[in-house]
C-alpha atoms as a PDB file:
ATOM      1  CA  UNK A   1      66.276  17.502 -57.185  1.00  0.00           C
ATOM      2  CA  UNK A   2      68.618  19.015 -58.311  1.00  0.00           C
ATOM      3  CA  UNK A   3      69.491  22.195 -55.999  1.00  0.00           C
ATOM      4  CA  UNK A   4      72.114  24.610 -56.802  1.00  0.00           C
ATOM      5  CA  UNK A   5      74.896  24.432 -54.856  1.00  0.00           C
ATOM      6  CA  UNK A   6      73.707  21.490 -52.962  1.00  0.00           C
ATOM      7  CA  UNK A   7      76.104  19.782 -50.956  1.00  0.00           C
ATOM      8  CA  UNK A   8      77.268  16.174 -52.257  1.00  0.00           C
ATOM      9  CA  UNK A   9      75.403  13.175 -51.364  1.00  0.00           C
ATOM     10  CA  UNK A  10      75.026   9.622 -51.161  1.00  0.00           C
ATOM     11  CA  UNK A  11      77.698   8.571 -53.780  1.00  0.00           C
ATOM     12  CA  UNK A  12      79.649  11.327 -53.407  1.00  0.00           C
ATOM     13  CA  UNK A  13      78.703  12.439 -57.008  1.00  0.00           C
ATOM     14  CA  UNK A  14      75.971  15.064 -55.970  1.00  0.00           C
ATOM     15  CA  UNK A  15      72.418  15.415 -56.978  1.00  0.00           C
ATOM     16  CA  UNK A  16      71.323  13.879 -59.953  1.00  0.00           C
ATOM     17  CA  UNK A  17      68.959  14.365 -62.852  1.00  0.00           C
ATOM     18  CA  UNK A  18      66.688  11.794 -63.303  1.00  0.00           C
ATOM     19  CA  UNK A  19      63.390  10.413 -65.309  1.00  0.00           C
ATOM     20  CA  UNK A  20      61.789   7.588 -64.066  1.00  0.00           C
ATOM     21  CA  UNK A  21      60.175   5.195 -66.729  1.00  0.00           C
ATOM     22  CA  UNK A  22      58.167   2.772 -65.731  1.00  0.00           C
ATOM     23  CA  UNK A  23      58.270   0.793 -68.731  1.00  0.00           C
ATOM     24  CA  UNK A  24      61.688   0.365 -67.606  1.00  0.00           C
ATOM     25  CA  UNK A  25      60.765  -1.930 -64.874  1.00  0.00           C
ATOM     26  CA  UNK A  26      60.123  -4.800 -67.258  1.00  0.00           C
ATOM     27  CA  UNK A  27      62.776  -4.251 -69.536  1.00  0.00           C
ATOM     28  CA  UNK A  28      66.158  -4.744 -67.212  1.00  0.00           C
ATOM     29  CA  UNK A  29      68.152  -4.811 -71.209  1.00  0.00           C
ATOM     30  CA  UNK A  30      68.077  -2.334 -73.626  1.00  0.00           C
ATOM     31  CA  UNK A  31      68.924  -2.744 -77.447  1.00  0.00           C
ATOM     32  CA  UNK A  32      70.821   0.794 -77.357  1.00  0.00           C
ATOM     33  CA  UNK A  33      71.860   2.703 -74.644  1.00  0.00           C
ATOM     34  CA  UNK A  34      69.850   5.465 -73.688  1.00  0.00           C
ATOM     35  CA  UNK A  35      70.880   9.669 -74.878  1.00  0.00           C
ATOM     36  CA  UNK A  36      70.109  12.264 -72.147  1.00  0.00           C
ATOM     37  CA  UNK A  37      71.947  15.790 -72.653  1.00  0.00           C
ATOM     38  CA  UNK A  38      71.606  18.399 -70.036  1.00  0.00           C
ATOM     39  CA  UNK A  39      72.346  22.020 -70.395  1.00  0.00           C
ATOM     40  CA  UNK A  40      71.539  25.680 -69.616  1.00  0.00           C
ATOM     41  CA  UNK A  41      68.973  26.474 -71.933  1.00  0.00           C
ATOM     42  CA  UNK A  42      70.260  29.032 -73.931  1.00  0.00           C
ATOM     43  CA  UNK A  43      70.851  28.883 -77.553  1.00  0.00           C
ATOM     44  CA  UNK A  44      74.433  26.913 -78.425  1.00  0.00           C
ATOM     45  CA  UNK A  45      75.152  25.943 -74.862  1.00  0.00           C
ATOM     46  CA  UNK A  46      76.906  22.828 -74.946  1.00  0.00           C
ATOM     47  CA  UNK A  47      76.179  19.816 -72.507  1.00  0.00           C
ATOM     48  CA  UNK A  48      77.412  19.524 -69.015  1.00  0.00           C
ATOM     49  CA  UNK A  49      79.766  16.773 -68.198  1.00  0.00           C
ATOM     50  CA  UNK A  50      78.582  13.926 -65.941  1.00  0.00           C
ATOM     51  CA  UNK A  51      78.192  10.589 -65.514  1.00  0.00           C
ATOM     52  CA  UNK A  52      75.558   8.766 -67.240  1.00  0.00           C
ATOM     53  CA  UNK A  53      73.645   5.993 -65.645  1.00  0.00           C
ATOM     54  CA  UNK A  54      70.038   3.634 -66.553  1.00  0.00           C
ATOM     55  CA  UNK A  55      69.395   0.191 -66.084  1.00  0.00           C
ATOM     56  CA  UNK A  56      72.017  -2.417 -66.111  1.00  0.00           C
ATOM     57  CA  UNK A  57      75.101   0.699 -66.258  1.00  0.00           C
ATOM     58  CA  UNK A  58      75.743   2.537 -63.381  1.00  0.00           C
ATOM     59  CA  UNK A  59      79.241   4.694 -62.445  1.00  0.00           C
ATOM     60  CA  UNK A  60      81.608   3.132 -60.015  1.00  0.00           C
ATOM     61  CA  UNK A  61      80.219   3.964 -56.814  1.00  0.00           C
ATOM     62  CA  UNK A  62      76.326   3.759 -58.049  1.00  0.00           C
ATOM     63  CA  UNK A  63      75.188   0.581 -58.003  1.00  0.00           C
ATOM     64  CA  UNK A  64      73.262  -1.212 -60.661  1.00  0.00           C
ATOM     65  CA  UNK A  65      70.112  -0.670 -59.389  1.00  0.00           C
ATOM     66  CA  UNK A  66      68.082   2.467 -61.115  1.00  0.00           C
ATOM     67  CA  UNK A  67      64.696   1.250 -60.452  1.00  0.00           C
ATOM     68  CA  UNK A  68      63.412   2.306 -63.906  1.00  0.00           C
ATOM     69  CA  UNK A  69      65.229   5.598 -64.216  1.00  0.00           C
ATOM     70  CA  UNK A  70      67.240   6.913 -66.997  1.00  0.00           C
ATOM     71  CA  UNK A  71      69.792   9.441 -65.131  1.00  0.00           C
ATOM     72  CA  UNK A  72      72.594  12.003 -65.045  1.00  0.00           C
ATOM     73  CA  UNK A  73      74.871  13.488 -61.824  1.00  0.00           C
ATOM     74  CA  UNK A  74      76.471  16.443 -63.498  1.00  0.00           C
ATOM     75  CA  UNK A  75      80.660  16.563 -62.489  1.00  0.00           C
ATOM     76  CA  UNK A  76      80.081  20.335 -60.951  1.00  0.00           C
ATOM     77  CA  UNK A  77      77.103  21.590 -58.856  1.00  0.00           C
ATOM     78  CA  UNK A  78      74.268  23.772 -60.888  1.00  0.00           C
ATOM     79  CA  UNK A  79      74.492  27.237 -61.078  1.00  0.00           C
ATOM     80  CA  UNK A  80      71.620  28.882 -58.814  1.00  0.00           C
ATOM     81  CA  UNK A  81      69.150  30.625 -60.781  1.00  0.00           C
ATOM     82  CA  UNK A  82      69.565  29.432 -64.082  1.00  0.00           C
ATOM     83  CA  UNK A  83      67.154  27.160 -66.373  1.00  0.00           C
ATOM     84  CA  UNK A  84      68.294  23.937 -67.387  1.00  0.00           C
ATOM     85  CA  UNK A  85      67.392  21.565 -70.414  1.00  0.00           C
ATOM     86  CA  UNK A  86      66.795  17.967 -70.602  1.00  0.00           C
ATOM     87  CA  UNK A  87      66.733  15.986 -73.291  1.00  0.00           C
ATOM     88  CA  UNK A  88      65.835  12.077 -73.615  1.00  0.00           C
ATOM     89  CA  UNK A  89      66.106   9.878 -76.032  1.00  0.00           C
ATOM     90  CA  UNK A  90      64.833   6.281 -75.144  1.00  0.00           C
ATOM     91  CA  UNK A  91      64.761   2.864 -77.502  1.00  0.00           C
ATOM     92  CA  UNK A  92      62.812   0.570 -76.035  1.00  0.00           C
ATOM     93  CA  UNK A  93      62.950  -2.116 -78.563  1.00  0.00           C
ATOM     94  CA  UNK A  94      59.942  -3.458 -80.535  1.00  0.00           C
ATOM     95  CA  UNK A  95      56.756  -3.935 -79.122  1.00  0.00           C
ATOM     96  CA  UNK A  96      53.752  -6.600 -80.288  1.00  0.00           C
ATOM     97  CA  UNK A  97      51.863  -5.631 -83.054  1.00  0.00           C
ATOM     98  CA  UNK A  98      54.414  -2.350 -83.751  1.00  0.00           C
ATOM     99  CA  UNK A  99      55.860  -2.029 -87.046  1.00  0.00           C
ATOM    100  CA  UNK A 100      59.457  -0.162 -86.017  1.00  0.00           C
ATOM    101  CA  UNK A 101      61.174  -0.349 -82.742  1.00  0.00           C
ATOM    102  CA  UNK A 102      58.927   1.928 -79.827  1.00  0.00           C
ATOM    103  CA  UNK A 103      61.385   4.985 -79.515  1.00  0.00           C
ATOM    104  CA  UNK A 104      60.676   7.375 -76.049  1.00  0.00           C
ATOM    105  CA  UNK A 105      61.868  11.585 -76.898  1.00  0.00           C
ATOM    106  CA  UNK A 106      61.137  13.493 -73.758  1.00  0.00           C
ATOM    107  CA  UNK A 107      62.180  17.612 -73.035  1.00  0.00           C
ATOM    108  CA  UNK A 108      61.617  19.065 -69.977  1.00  0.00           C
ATOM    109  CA  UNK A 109      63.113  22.747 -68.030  1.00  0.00           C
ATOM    110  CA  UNK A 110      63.904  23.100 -64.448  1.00  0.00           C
ATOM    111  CA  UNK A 111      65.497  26.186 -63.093  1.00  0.00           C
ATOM    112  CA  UNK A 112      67.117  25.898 -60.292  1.00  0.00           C
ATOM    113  CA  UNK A 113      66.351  28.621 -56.907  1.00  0.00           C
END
């Protein structure tokens, strides 16, 4: 998931974008929200709009639950045909024995059919 031009689903918002962290799972509070950016990877292309949603904030209509997953439902369907870019940025507070709060950056490219 996504697919271009996919019909709406579920929550009426469409298909979202998701990662799924399992270290999530046994930490229900963050100490900062979460940063994940989608857009057409091309150079200056600015980030869709969406709603945002991880564990413990969810859009109306959502539901708390996220089962460990950091996501985004973008407001329009995806263009067919066309590579997107995600970007996530993840505190997940400090860790035993680690000097500095343990800080998750994760890119990854879909393109859509």
């Amino acid at each position: 998931m996504p697919v271009a031009g996919a019909p709406y689903i579920g929550h009426g918002l469409g298909p979202s974008i998701a990662a799924y962290v399992p270290m999530l799972l046994q930490q229900p509070r963050l100490p900062s929200a979460p940063e994940l950016t989608v857009r057409v990877a091309k150079k200056g292309a600015k980030p869709l709009a969406g709603a945002f949603h991880y564990p413990g904030h969810a859009p109306p209509g959502v539901g708390a639950s996220n089962f460990g997953c950091v996501g985004f439902t973008p407001t329009r369907p995806l263009e067919s045909k066309t590579t997107y870019r995600c970007e996530l940025k993840l505190s997940l507070g400090f860790r035993p024995g680690a000097r500095e709060g343990t800080v998750l950056e994760y890119a990854w490219e879909f393109t859509t059919r």
